[in-house]
PDB file of N, CA and C in Angstrom:
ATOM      1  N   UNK A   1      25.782  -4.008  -7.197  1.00  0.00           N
ATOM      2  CA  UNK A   1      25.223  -3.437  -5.998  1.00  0.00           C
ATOM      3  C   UNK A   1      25.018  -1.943  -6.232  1.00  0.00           C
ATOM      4  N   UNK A   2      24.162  -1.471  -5.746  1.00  0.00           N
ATOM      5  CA  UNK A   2      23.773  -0.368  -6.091  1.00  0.00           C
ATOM      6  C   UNK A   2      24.370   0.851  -5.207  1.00  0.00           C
ATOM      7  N   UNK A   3      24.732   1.867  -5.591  1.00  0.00           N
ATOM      8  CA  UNK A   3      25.163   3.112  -4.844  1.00  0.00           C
ATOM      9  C   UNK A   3      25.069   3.406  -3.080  1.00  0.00           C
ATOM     10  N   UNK A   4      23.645   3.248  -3.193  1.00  0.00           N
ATOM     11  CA  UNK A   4      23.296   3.475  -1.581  1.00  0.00           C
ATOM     12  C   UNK A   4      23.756   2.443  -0.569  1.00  0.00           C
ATOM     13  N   UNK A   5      23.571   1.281  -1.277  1.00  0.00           N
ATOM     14  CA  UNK A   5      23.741  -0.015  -0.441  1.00  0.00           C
ATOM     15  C   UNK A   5      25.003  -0.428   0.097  1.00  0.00           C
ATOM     16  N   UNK A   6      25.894   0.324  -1.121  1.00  0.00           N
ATOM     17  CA  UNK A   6      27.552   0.099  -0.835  1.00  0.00           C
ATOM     18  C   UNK A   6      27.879   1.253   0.476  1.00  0.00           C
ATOM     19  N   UNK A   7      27.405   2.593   0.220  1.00  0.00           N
ATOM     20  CA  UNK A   7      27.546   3.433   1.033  1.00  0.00           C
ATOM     21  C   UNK A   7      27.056   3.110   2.448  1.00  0.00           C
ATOM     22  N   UNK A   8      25.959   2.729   2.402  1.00  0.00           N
ATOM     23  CA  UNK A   8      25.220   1.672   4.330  1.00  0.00           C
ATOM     24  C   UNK A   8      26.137   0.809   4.503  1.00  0.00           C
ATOM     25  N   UNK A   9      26.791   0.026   3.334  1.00  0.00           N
ATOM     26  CA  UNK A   9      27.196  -1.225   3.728  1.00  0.00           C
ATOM     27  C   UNK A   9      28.774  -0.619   4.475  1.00  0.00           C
ATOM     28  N   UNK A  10      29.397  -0.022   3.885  1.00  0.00           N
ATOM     29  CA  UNK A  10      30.605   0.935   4.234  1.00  0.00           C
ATOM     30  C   UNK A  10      30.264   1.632   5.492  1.00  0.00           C
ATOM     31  N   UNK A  11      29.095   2.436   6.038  1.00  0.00           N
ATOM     32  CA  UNK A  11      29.258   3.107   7.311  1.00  0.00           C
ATOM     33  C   UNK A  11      28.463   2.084   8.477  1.00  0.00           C
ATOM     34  N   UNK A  12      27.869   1.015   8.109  1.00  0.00           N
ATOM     35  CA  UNK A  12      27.664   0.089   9.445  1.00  0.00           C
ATOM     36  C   UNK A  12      28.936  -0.586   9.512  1.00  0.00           C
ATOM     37  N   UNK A  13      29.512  -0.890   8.502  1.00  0.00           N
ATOM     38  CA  UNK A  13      31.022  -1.312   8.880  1.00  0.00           C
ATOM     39  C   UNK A  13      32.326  -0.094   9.896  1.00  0.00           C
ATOM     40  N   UNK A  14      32.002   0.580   9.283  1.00  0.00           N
ATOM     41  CA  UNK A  14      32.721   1.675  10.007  1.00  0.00           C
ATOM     42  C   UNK A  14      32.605   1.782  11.821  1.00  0.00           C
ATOM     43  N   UNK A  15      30.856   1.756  11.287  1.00  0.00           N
ATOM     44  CA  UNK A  15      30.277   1.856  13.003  1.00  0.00           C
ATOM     45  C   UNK A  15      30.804   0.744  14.051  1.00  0.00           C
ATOM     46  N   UNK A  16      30.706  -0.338  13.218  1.00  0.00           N
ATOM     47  CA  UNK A  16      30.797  -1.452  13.786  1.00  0.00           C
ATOM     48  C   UNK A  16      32.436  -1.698  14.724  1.00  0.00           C
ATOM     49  N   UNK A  17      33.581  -1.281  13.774  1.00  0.00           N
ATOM     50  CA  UNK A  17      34.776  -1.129  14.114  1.00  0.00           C
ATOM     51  C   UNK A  17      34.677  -0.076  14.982  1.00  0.00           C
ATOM     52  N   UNK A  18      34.402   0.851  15.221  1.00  0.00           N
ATOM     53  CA  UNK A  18      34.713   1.908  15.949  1.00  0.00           C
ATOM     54  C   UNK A  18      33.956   1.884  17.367  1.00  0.00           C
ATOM     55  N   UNK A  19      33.114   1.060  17.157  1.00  0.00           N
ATOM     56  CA  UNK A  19      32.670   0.443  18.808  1.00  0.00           C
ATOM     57  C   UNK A  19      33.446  -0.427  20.002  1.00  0.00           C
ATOM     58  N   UNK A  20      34.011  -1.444  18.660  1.00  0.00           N
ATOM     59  CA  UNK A  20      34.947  -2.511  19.327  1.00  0.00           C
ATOM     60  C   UNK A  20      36.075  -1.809  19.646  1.00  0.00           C
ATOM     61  N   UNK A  21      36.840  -0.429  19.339  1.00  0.00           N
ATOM     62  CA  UNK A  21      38.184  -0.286  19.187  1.00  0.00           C
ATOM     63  C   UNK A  21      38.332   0.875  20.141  1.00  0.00           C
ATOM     64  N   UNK A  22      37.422   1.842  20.552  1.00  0.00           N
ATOM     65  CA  UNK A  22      36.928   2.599  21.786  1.00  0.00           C
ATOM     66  C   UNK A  22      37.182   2.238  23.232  1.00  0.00           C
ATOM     67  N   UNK A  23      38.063   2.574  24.293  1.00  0.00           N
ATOM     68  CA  UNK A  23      38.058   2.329  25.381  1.00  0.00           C
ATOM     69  C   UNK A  23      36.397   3.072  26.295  1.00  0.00           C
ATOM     70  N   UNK A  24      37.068   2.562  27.178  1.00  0.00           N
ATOM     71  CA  UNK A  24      35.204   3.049  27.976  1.00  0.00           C
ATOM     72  C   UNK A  24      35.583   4.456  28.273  1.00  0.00           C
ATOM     73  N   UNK A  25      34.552   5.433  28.183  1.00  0.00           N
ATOM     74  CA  UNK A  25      35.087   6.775  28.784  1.00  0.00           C
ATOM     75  C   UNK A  25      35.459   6.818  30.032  1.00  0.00           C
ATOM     76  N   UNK A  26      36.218   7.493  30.647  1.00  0.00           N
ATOM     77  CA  UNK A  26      36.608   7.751  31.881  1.00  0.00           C
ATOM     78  C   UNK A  26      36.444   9.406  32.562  1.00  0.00           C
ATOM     79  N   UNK A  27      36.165   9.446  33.942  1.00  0.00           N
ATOM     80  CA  UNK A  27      36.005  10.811  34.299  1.00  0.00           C
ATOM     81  C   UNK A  27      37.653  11.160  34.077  1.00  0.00           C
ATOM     82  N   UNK A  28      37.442  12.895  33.398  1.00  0.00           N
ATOM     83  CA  UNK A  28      38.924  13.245  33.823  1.00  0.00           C
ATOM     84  C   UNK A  28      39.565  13.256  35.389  1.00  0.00           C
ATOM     85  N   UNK A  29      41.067  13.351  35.203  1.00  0.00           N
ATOM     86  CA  UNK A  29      41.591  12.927  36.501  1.00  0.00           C
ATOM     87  C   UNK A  29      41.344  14.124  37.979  1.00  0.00           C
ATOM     88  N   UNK A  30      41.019  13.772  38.681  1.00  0.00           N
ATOM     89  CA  UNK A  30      40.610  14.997  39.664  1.00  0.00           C
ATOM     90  C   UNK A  30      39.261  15.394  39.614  1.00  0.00           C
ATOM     91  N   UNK A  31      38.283  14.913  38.723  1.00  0.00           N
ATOM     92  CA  UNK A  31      37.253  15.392  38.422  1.00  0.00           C
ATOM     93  C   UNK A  31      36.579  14.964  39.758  1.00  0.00           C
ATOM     94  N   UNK A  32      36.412  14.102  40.319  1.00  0.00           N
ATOM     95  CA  UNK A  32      35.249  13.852  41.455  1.00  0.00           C
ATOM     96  C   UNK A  32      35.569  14.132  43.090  1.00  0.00           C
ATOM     97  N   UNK A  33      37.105  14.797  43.032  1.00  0.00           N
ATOM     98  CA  UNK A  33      37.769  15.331  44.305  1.00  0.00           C
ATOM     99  C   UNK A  33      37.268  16.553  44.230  1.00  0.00           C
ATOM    100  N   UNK A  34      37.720  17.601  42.747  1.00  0.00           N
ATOM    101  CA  UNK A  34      37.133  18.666  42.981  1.00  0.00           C
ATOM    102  C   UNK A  34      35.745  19.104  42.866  1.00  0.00           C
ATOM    103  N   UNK A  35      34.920  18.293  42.537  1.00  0.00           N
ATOM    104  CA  UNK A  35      32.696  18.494  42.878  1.00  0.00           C
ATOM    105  C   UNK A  35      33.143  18.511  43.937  1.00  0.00           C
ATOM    106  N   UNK A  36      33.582  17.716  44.497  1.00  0.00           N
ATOM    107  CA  UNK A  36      33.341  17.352  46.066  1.00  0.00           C
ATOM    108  C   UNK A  36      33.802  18.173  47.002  1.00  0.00           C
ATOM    109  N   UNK A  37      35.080  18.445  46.721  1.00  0.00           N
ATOM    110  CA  UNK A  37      35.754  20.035  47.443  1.00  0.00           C
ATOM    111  C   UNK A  37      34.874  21.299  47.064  1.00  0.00           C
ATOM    112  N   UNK A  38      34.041  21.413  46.190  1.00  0.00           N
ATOM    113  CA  UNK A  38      33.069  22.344  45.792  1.00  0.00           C
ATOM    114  C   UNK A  38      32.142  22.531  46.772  1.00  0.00           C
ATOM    115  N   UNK A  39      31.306  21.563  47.054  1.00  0.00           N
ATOM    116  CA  UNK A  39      30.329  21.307  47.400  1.00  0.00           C
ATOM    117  C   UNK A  39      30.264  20.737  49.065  1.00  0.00           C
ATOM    118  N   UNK A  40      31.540  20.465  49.467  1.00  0.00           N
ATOM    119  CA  UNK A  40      31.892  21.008  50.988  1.00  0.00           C
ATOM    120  C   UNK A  40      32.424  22.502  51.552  1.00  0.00           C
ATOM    121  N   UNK A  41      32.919  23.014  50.493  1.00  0.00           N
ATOM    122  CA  UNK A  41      33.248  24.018  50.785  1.00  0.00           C
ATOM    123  C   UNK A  41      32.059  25.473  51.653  1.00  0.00           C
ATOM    124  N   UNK A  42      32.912  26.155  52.417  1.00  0.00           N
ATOM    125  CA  UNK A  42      31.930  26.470  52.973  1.00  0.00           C
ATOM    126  C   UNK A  42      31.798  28.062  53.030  1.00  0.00           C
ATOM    127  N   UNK A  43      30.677  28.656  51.891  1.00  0.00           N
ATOM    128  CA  UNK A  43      30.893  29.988  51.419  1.00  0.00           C
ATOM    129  C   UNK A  43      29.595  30.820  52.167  1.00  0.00           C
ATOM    130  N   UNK A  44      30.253  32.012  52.886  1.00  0.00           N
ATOM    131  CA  UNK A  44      28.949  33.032  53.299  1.00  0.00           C
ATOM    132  C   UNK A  44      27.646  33.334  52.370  1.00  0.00           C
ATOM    133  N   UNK A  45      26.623  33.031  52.549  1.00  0.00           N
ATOM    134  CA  UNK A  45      25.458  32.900  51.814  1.00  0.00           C
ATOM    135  C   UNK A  45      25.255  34.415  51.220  1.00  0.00           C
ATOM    136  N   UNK A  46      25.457  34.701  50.085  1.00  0.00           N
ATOM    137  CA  UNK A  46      24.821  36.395  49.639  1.00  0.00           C
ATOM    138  C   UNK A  46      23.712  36.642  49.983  1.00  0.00           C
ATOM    139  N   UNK A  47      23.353  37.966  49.471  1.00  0.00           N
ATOM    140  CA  UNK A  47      21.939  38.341  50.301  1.00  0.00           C
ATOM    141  C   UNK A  47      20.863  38.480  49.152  1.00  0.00           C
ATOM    142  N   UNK A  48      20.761  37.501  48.117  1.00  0.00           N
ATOM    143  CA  UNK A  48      19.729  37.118  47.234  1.00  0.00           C
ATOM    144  C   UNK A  48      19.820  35.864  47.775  1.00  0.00           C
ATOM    145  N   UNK A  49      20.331  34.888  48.180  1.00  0.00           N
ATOM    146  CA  UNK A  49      20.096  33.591  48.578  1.00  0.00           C
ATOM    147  C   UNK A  49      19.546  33.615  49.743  1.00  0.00           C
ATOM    148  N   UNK A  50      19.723  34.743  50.783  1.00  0.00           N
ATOM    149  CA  UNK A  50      19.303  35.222  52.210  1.00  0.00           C
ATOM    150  C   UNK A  50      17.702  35.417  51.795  1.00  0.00           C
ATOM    151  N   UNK A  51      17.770  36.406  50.625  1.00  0.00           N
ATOM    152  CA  UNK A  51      16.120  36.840  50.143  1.00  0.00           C
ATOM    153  C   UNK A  51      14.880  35.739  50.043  1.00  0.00           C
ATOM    154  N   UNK A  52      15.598  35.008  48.999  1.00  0.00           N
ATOM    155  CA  UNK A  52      15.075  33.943  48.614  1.00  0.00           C
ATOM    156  C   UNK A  52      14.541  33.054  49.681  1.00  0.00           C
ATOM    157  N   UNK A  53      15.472  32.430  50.530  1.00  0.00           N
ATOM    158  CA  UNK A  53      15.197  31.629  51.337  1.00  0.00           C
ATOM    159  C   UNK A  53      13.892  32.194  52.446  1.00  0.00           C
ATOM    160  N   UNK A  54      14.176  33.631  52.615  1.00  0.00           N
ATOM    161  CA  UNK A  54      13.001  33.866  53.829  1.00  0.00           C
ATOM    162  C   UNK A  54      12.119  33.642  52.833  1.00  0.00           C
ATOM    163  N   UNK A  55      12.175  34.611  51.980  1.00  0.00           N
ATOM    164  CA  UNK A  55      10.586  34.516  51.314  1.00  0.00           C
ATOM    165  C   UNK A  55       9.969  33.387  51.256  1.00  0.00           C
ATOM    166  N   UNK A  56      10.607  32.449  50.719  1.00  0.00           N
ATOM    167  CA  UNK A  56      10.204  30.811  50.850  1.00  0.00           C
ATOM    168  C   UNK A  56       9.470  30.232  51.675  1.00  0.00           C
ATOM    169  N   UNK A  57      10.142  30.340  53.103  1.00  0.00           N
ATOM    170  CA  UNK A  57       9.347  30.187  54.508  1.00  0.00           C
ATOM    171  C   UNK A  57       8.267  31.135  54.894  1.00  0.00           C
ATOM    172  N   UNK A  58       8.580  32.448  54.566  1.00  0.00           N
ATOM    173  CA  UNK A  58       7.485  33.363  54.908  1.00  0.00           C
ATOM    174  C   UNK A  58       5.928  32.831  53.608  1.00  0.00           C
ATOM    175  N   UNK A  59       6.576  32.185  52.452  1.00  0.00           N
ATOM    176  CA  UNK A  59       4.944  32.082  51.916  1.00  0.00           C
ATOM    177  C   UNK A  59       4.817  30.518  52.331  1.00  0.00           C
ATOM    178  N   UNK A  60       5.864  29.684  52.622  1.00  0.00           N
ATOM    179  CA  UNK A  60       4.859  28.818  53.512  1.00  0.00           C
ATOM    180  C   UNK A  60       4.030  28.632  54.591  1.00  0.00           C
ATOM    181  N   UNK A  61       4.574  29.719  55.369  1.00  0.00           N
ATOM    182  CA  UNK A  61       3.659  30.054  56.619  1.00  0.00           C
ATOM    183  C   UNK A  61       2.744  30.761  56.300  1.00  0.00           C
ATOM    184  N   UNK A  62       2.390  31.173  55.146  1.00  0.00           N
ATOM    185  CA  UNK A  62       1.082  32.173  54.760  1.00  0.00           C
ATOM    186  C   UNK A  62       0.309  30.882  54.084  1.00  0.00           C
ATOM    187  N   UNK A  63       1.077  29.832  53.228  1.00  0.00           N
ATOM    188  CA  UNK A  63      -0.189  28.659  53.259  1.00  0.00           C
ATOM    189  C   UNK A  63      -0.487  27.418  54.190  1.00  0.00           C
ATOM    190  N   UNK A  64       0.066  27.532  55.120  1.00  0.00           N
ATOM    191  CA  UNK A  64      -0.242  26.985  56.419  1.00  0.00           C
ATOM    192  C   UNK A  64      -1.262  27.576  57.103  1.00  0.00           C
ATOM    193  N   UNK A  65      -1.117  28.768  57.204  1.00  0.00           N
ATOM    194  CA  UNK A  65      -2.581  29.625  57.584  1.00  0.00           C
ATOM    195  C   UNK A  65      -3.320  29.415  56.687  1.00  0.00           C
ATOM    196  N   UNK A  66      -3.338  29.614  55.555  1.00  0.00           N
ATOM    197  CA  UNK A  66      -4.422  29.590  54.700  1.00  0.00           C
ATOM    198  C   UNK A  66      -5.266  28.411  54.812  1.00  0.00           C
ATOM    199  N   UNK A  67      -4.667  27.502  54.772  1.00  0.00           N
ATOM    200  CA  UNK A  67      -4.930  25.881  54.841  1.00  0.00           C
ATOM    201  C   UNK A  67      -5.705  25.685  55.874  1.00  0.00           C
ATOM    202  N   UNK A  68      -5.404  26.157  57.249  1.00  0.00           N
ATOM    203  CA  UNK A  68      -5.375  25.897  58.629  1.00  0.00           C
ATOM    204  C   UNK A  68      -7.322  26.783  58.577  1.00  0.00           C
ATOM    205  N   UNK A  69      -7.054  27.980  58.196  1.00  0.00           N
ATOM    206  CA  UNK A  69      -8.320  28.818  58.325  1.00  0.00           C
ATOM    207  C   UNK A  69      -9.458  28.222  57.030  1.00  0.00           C
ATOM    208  N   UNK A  70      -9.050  27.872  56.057  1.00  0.00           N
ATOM    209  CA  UNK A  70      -9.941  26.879  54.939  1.00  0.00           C
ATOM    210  C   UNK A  70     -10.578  25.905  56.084  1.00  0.00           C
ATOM    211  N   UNK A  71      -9.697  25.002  56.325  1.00  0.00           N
ATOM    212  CA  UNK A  71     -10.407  23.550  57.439  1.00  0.00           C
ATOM    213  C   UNK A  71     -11.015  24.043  58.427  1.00  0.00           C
ATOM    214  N   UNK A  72     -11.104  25.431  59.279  1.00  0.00           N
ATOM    215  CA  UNK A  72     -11.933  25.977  60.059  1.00  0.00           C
ATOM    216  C   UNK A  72     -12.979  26.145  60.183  1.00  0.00           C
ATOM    217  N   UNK A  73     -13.183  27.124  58.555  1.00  0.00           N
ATOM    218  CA  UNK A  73     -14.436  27.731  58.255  1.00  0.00           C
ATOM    219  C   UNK A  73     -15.453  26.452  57.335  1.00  0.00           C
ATOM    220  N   UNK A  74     -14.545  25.106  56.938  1.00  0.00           N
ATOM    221  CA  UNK A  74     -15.470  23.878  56.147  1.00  0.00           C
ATOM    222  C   UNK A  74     -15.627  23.322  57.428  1.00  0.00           C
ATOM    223  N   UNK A  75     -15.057  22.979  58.305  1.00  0.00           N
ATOM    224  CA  UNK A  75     -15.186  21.766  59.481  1.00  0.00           C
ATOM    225  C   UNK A  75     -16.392  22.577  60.765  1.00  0.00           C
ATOM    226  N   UNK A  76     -16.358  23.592  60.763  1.00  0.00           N
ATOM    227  CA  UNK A  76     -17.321  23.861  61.735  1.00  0.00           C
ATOM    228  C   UNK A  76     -18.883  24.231  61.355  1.00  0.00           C
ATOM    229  N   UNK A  77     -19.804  24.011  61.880  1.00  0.00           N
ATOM    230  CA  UNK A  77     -21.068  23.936  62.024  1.00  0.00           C
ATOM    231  C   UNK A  77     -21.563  24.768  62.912  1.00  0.00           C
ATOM    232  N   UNK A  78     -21.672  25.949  62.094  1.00  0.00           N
ATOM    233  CA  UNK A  78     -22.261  27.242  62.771  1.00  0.00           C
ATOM    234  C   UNK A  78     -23.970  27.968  62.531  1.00  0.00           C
ATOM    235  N   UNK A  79     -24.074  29.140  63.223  1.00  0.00           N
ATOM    236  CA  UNK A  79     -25.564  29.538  62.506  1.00  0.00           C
ATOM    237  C   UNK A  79     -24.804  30.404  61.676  1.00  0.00           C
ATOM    238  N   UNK A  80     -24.200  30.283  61.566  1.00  0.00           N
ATOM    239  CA  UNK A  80     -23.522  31.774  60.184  1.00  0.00           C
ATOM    240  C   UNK A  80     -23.599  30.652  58.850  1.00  0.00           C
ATOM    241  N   UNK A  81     -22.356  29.457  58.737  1.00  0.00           N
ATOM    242  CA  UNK A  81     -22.733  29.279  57.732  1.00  0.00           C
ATOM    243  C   UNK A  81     -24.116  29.006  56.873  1.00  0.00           C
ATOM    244  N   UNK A  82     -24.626  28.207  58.644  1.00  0.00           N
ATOM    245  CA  UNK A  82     -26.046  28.007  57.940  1.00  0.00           C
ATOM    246  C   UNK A  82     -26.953  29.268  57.290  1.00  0.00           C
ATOM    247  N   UNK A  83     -26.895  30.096  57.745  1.00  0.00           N
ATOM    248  CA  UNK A  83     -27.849  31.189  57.364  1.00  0.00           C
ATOM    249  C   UNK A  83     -27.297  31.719  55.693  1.00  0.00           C
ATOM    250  N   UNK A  84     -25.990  31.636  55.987  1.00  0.00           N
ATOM    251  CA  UNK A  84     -24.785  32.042  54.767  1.00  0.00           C
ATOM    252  C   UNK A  84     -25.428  31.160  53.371  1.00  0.00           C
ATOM    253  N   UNK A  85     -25.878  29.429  54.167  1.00  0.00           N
ATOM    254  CA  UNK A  85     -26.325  28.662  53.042  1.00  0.00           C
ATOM    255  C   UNK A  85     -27.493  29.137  52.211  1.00  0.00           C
ATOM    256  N   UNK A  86     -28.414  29.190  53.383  1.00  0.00           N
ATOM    257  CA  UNK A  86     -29.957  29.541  53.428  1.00  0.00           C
ATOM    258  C   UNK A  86     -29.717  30.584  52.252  1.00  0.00           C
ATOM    259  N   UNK A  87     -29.573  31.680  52.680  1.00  0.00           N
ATOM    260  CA  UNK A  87     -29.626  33.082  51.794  1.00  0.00           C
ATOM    261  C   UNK A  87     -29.018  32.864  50.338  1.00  0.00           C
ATOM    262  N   UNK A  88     -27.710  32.098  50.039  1.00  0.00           N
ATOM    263  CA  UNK A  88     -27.215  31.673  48.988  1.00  0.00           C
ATOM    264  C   UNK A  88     -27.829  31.030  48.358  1.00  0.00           C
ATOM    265  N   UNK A  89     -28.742  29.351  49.128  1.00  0.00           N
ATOM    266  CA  UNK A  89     -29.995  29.390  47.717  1.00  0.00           C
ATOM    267  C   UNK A  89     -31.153  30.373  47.419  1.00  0.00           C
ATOM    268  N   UNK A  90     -31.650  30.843  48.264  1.00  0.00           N
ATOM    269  CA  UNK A  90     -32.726  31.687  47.975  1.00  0.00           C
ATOM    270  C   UNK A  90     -32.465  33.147  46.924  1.00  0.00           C
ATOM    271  N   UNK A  91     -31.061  33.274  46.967  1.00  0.00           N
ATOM    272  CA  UNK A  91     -30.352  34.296  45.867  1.00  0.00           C
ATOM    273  C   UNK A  91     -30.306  33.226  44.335  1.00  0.00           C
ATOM    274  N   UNK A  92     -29.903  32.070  44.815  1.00  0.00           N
ATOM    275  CA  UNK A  92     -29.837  31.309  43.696  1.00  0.00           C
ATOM    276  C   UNK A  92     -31.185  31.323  42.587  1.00  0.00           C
ATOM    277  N   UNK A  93     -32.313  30.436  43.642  1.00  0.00           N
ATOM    278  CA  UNK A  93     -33.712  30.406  42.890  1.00  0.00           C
ATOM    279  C   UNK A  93     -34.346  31.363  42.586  1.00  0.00           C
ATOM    280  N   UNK A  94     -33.810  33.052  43.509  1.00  0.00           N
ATOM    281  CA  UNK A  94     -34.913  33.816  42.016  1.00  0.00           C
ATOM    282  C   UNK A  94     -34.057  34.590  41.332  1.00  0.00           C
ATOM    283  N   UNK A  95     -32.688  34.329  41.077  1.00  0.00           N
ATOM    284  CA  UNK A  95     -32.259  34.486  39.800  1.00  0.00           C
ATOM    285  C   UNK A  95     -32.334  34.139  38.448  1.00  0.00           C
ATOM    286  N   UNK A  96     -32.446  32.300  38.889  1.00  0.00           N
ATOM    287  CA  UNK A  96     -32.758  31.656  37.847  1.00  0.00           C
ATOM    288  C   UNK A  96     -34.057  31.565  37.184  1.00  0.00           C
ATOM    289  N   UNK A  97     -34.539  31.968  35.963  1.00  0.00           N
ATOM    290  CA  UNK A  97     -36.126  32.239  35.620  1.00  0.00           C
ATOM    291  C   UNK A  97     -36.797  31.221  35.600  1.00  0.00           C
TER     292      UNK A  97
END
């Protein structure tokens, strides 16, 4: 048998034992009382998490408007856009030669 083959044949054996002979992992002891006492716990918010959070809401309410004034100016049927259209092709066709 050749060099390599003995050496595979030796570490799938190895592998093989060391699967069967392994208990299952376990969380350490206390581990899922204290996440949990973590994560009820109840800490005064700093004032980068204070920052953060307005800003958050303050640029969603800036794309709520945005959104809100987009569907305004597409959904209504005015003489502005129309004229807005008008003039936009007629800029179009004598640009193009």
């Amino acid at each position: 048998m050749k060099e390599p083959d003995r050496l595979l044949g030796r570490l799938l054996r190895a592998a093989a034992a060391s699967e069967a002979d392994t208990p299952e992992p376990e969380m350490p002891f206390g581990f899922d009382t204290r996440v949990l006492a973590l994560a009820r716990e109840h800490r005064a918010p700093d004032a980068i998490s204070i920052l953060a959070q307005r800003a958050g809401f303050i640029s969603l309410a800036i794309i709520g408007l945005a959104m809100c004034g987009l569907y305004a100016s597409t959904a209504s049927e005015n003489e502005v856009t129309a004229a807005y259209a008008m003039a936009d092709s007629v800029i179009a066709r004598n640009l193009t030669p």
